[in-house]
Protein backbone atom coordinates (compact mmCIF):
# COMPACT_ATOMS: atom_id res chain seq x y z
CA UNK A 1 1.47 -76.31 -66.42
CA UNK A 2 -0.18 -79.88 -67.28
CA UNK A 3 -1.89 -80.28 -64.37
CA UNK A 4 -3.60 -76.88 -64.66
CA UNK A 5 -4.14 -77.89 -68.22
CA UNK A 6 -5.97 -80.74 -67.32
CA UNK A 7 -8.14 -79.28 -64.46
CA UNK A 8 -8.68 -76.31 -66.63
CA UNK A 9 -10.06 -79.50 -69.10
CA UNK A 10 -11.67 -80.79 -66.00
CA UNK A 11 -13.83 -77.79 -65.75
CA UNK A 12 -14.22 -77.25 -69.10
CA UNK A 13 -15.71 -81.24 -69.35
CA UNK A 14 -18.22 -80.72 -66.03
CA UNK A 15 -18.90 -77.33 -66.49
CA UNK A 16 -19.27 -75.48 -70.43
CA UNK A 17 -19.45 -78.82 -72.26
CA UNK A 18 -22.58 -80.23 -70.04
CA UNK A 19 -23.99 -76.65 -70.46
CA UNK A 20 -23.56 -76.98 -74.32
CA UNK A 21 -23.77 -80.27 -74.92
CA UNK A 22 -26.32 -80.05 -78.04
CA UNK A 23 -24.15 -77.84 -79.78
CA UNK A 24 -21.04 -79.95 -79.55
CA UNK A 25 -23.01 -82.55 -81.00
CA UNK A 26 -23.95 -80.58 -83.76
CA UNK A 27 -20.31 -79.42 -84.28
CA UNK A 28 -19.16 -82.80 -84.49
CA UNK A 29 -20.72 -83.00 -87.94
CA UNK A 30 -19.02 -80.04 -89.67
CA UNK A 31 -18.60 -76.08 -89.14
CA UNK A 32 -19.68 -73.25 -90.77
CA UNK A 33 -18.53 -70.28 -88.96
CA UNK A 34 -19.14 -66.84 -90.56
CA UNK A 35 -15.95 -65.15 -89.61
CA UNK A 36 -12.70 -65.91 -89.78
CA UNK A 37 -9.90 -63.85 -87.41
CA UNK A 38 -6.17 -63.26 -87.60
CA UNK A 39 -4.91 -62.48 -85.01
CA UNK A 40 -1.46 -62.45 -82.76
CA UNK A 41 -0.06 -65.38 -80.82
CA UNK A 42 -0.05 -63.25 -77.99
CA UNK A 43 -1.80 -64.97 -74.70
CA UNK A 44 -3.42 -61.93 -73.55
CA UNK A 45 -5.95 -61.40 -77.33
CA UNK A 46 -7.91 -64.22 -77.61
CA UNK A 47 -10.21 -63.37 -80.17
CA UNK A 48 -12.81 -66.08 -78.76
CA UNK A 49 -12.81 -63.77 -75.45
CA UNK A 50 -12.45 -60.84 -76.68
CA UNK A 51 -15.75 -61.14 -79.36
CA UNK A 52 -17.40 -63.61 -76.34
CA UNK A 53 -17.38 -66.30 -79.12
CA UNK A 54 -19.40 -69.95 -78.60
CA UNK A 55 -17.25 -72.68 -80.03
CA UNK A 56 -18.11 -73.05 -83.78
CA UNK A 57 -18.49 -69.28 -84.57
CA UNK A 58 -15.06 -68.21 -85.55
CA UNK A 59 -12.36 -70.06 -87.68
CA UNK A 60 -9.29 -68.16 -86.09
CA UNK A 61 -5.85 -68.36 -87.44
CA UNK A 62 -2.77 -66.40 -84.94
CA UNK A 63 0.46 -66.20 -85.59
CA UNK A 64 3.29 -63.70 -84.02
CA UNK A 65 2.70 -59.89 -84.79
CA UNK A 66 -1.19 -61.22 -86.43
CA UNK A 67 0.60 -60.89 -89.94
CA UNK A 68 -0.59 -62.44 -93.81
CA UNK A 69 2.19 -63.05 -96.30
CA UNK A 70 1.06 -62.00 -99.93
CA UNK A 71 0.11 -64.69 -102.00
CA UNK A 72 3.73 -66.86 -103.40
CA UNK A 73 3.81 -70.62 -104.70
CA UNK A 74 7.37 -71.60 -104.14
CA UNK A 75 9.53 -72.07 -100.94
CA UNK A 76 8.34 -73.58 -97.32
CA UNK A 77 5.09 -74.17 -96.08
CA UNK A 78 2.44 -71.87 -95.89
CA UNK A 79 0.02 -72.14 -93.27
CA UNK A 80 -1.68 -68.72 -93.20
CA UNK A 81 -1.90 -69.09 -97.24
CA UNK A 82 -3.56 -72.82 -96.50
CA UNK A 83 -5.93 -71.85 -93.58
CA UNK A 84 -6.64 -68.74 -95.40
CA UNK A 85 -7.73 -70.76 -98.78
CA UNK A 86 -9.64 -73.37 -96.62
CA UNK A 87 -11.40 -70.93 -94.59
CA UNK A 88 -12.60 -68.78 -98.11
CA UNK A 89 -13.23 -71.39 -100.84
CA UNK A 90 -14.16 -74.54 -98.56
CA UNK A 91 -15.83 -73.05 -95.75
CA UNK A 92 -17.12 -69.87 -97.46
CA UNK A 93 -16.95 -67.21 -94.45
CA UNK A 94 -18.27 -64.02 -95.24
CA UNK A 95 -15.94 -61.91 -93.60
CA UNK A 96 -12.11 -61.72 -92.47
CA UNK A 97 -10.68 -59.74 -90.12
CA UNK A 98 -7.08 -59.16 -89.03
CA UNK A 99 -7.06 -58.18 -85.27
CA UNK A 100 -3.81 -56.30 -84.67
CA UNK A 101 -3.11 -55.30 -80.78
CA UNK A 102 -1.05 -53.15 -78.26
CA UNK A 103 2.29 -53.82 -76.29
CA UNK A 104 2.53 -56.43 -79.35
CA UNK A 105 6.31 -58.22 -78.91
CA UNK A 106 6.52 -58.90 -82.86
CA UNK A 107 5.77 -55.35 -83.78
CA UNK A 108 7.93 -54.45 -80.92
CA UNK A 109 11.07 -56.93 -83.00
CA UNK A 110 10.03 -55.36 -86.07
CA UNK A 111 10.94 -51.82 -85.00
CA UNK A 112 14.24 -53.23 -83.40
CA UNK A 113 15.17 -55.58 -85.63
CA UNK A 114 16.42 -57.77 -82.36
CA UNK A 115 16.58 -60.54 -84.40
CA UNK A 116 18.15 -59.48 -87.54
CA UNK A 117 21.51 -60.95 -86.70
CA UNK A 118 20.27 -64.01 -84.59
CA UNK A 119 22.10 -67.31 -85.37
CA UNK A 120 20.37 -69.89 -87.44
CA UNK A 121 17.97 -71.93 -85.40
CA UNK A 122 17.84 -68.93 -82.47
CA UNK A 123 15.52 -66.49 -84.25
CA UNK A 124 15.75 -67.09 -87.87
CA UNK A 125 12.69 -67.83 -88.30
CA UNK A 126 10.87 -64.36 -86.15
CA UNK A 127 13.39 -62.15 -88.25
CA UNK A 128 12.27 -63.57 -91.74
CA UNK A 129 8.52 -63.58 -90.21
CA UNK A 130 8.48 -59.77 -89.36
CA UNK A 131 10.32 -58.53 -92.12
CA UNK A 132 6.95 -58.48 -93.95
CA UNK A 133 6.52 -55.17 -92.04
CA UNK A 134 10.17 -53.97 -92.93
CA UNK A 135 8.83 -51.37 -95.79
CA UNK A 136 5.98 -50.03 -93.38
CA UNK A 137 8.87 -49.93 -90.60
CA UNK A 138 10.66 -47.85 -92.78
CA UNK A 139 8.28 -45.44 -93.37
CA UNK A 140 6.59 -45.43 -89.32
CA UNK A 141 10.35 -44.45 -88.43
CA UNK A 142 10.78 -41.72 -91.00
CA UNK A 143 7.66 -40.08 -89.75
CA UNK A 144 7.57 -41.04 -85.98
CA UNK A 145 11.23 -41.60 -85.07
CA UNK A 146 11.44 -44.52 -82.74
CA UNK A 147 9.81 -43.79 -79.50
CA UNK A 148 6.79 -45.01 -78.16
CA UNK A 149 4.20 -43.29 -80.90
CA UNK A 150 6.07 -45.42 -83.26
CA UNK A 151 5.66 -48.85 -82.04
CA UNK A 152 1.88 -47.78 -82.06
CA UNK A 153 1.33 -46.49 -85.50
CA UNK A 154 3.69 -49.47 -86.76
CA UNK A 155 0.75 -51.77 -84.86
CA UNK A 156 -1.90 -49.96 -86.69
CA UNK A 157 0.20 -50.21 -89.98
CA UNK A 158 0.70 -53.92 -89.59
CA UNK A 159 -3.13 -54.41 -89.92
CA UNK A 160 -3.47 -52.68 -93.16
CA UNK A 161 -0.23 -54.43 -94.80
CA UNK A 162 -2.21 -57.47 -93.45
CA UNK A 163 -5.40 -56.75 -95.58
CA UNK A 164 -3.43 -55.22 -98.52
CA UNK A 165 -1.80 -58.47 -98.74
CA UNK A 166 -4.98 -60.54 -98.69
CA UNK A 167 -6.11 -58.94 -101.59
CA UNK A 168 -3.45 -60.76 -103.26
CA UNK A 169 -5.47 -63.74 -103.07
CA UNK A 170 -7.22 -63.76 -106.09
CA UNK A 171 -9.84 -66.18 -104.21
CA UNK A 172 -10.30 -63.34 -101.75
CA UNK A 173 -9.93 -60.35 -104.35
CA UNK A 174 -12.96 -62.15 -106.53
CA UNK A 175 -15.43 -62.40 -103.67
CA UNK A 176 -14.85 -58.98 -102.59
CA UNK A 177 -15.91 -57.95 -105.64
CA UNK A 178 -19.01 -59.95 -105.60
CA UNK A 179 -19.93 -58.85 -102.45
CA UNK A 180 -19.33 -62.24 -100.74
CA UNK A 181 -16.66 -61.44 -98.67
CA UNK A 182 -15.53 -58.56 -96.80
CA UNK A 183 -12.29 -58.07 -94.98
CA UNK A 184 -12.21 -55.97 -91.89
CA UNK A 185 -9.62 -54.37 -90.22
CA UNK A 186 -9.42 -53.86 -86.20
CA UNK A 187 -7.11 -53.49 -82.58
CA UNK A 188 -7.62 -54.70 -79.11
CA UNK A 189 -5.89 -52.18 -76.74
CA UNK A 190 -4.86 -54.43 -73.93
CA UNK A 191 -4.91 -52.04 -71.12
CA UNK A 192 -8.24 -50.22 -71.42
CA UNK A 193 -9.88 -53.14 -73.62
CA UNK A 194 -11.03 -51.04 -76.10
CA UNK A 195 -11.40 -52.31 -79.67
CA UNK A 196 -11.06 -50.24 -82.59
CA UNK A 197 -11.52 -50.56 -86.27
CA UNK A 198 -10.19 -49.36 -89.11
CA UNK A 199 -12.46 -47.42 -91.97
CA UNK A 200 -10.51 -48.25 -95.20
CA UNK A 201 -11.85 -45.06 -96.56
CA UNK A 202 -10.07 -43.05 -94.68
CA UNK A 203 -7.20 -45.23 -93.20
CA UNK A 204 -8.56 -43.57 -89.61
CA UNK A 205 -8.62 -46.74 -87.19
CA UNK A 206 -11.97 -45.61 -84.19
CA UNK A 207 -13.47 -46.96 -81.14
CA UNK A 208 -16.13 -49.87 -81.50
C-alpha cells in the first residue's frame, strides 16, 4: 500500500498539481471554502468525487456511519464538535451538509448492535460511537422489523438525527436564523450513484 501511495503522489505531483499550480499557491495562504460536508469514513463516498470538488472548495469532516454528537462540554475529545466550531465561526461556510450513504457498515452495527458486548479496546469505541442512533434504531425496527428496508430507512434516519443534533450548536442554531447558514441534508446510493436530498419540510429524502 505505500508504494501505491507514493506513485498515486507521484501522479498527483506531475500530473493535477502542474495543472493547478496557481491555485495551490493561492491555497497556501488560507481557505475559504463555502461548504462544509460530513460524511462517512467509508472509502467508496468521497465527497470530493462525488461533488467533482477542486482542492479548497469543501472543508469535509468523515467519521464512521457520517454521524454529529449534540453539543456536550465534559468527557473526551471532540473532534466533530471542534471541526464543526472551526468550520462555522472561523471559517464562516455558508452551508453544511451531512452526506449519509448505502451498504453503510456503521448503520449496518447500529441495527445489530455487533459491538455492544465487544471487550474494551476491541470495539468500545464503534459501540459508544453508534449508539447516537440507538433511539432512531429503536423506532426504524418497530416500524420496519429488521430486514433489508430497515438498514435503509435507519441510513436515511441517521442524516436527520445528524442535522437535529447540529442545531444544538447554538453557533449553528444563530446563523440559521440569520440566514447565514443553512444545513442540508443528502445520500449517495453507491450502486446506481444517485444522490438524493432530503426536504426538511416534509422529511421526504428525492433524487438530485
Amino acid at each position: 500500500m505505500t508504494d501505491a501511495l507514493i506513485d498515486g503522489y507521484g501522479r498527483f505531483r506531475s500530473e493535477q498539481w502542474q495543472y493547478e499550480k496557481e491555485r495551490w499557491e493561492a491555497l497556501a495562504t488560507g481557505q475559504k471554502p463555502r461548504t462544509m460536508v460530513i460524511a462517512c469514513s467509508d472509502s467508496r463516498v468521497d465527497p470530493t468525487t462525488i461533488f467533482d470538488a477542486s482542492p479548497g472548495e469543501m472543508f469535509v469532516v468523515r467519521n464512521i456511519a457520517n454521524l454529529v454528537p449534540p453539543f456536550e462540554t465534559g468527557g473526551g475529545r471532540h473532534g466533530v464538535s471542534a471541526a464543526l466550531e472551526f468550520a462555522v465561526t472561523q471559517i464562516e461556510v455558508a452551508e453544511v451538509m451531512v452526506m449519509g450513504h448505502g451498504a453503510c457498515g456503521g448503520i449496518a452495527a447500529a441495527m445489530t448492535r455487533v459491538f455492544e458486548n465487544a471487550a474494551a479496546g476491541e470495539g468500545g469505541f464503534i459501540a459508544h460511537w453508534i449508539d447516537l442512533l440507538d433511539d432512531a434504531r429503536d423506532r426504524i425496527i418497530a416500524e420496519h422489523g429488521h430486514g433489508p428496508e430497515a438498514v435503509r430507512a435507519l441510513e436515511l434516519e441517521g442524516v436527520k438525527v445528524s442535522i437535529a443534533n447540529l442545531r444544538t450548536f447554538d453557533c449553528i442554531r444563530e446563523r440559521e436564523a440569520a440566514g447565514t447558514l443553512t444545513l442540508r441534508g443528502s445520500y449517495f446510493a453507491i450502486a446506481d450513484g444517485v444522490l438524493w436530498l432530503l426536504d426538511e419540510a416534509t422529511g421526504v429524502f428525492s433524487p438530485a
